[in-house]
Protein backbone atom coordinates (compact mmCIF):
# COMPACT_ATOMS: atom_id res chain seq x y z
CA UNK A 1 108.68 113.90 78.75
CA UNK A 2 106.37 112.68 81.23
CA UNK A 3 106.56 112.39 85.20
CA UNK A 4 105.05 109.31 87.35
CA UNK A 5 103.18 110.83 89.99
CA UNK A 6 101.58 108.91 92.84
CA UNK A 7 98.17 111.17 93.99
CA UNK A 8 96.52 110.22 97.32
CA UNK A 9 92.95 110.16 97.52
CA UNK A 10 90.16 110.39 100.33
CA UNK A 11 86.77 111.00 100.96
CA UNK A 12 84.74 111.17 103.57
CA UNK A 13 81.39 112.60 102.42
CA UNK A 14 79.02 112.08 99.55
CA UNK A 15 79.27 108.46 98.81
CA UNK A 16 82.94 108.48 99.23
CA UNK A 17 83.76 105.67 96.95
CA UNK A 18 81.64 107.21 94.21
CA UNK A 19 83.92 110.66 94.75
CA UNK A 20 86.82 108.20 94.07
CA UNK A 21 85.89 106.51 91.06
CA UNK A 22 84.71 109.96 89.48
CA UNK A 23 88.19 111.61 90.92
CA UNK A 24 89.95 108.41 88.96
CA UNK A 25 87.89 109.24 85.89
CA UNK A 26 88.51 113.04 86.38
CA UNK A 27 92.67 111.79 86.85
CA UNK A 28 92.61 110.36 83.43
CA UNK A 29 90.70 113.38 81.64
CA UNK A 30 93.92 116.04 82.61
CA UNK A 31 95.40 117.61 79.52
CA UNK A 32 99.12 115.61 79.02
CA UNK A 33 98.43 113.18 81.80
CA UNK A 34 97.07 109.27 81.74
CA UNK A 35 95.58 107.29 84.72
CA UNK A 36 98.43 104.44 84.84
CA UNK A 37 96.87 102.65 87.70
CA UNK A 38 94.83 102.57 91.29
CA UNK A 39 95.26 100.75 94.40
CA UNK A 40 92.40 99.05 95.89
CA UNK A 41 89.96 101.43 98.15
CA UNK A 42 90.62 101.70 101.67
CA UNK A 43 88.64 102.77 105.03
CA UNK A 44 90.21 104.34 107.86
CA UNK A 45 89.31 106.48 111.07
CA UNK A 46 89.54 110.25 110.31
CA UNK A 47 92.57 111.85 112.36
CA UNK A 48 90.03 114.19 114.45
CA UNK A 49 86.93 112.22 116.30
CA UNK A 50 83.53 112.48 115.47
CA UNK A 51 84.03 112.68 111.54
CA UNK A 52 82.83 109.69 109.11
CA UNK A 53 85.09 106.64 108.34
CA UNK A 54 87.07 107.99 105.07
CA UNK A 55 87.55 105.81 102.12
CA UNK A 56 91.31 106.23 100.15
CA UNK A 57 92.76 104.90 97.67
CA UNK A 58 96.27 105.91 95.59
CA UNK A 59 96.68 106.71 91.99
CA UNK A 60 99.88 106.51 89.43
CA UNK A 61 100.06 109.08 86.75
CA UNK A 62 102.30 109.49 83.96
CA UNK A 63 101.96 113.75 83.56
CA UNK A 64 103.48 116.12 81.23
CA UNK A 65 102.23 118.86 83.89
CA UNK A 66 104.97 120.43 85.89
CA UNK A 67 104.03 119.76 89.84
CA UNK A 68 102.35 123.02 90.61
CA UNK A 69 100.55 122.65 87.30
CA UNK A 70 99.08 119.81 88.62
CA UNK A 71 98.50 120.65 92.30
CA UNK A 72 95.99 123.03 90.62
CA UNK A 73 94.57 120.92 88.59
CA UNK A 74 93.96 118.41 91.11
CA UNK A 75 92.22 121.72 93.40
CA UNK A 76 90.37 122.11 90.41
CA UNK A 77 89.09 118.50 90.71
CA UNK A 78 88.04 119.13 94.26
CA UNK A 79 85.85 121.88 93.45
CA UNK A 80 84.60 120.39 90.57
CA UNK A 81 83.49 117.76 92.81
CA UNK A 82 82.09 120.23 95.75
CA UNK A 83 85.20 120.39 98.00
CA UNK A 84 84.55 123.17 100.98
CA UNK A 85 87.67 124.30 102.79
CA UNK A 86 86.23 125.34 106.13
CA UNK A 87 88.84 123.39 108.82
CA UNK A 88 92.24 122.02 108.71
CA UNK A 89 91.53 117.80 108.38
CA UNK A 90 87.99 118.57 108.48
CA UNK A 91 84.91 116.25 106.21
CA UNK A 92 85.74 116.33 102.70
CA UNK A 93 83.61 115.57 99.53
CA UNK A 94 87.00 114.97 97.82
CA UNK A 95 90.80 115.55 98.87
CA UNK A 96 93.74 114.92 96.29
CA UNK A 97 97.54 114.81 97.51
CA UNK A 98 100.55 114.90 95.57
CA UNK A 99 102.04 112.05 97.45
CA UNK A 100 105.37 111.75 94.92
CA UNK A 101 106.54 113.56 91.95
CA UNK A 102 108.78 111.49 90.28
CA UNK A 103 112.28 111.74 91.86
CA UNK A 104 111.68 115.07 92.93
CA UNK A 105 111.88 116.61 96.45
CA UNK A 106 110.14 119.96 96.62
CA UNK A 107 109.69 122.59 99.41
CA UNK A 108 107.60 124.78 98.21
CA UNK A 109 104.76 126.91 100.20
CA UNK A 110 101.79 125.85 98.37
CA UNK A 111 103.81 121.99 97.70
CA UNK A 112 105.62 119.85 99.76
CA UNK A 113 107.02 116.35 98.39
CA UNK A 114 106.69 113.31 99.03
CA UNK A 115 104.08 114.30 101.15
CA UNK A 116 105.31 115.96 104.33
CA UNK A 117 102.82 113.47 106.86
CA UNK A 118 102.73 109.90 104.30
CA UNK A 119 105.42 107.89 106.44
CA UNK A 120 102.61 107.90 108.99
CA UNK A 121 99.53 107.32 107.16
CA UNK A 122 98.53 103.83 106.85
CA UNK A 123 95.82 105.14 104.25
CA UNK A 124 98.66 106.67 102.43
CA UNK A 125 101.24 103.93 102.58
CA UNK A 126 99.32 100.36 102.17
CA UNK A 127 97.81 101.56 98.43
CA UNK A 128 100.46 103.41 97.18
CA UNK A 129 102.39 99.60 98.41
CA UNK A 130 99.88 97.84 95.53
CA UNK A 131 101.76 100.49 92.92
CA UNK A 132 105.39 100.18 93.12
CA UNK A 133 107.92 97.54 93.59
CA UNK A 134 108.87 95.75 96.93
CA UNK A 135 112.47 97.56 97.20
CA UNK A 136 110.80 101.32 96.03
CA UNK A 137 112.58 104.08 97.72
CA UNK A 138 111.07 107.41 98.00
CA UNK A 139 112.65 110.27 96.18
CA UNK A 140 114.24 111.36 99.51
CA UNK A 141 116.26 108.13 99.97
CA UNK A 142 113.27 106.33 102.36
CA UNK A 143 112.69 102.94 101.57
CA UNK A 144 108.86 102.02 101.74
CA UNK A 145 109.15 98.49 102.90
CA UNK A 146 110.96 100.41 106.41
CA UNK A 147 107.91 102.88 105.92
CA UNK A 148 105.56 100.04 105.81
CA UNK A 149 106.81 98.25 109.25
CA UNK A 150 106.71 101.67 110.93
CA UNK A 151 103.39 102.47 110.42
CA UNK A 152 101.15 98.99 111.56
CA UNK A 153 98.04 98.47 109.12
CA UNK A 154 95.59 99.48 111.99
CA UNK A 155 92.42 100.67 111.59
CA UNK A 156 92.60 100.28 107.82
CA UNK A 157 90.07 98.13 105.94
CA UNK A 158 90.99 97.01 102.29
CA UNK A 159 87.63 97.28 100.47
């Protein structure tokens, strides 16, 4: 039985678009799991001054993975692709979110989903829009469309 999973991605280091087409790739390549589909890339302000634009972009996935199964397997991706932990929101070669698991709400310590901060990311909410239908709720009962006018498309460039 499979899952659909919606992953965030950003980059703000490296050629960020390159980390997201090789994080896409890398998506596709995870044991019991297929790339499904990917928004359109994204720019956006980082949340702290001072830091590069970021490029995003969301991903579907059908997974056979349990969700902390493939929370490490995304980590894994990260590194693989030279992702250094040194600050909270800090640069990032690579960053991969479980955004949505399914119908799933978890509250976990290392997992928390949907995504505890997506209802006011504009990176977050605009791609994952291009995936799912105009009347998709979230799996705790919020409808994206409400999401959507809540959070203005501001300083967000479609690529």
């Amino acid at each position: 039985m499979t899952t659909r999973a919606y992953i965030g991605l950003g980059s703000n280091l490296d050629a960020p678009a390159e980390q997201l087409r090789n994080a896409l790739q890398a998506l596709d390549q995870l044991e019991d799991t297929r790339l499904v589909a990917a928004s359109a890339l994204y720019t956006s302000d980082s949340l702290l001054p001072g830091q590069p634009r970021y490029t995003n972009a969301v991903a579907a996935l059908d997974t056979a993975l349990p969700p902390l199964a493939l929370l490490d397997a995304l980590q894994a991706i990260e590194n693989d692709q030279g992702r250094v932990r040194l600050e909270r929101w800090g640069p990032r070669t690579l960053d991969l979110d479980i955004l949505l698991f399914g119908d799933q709400v978890l509250d976990e310590p290392r997992l928390k989903v949907p995504h505890y901060h997506m209802h006011a990311r504009p990176f977050v909410l605009y791609p994952l829009a291009e995936l799912v239908p105009g009347d998709f709720r979230l799996a705790d009962g919020r409808v994206l469309a409400q999401l959507l006018e809540e959070c203005p498309f501001v300083g967000l460039e479609r690529l």
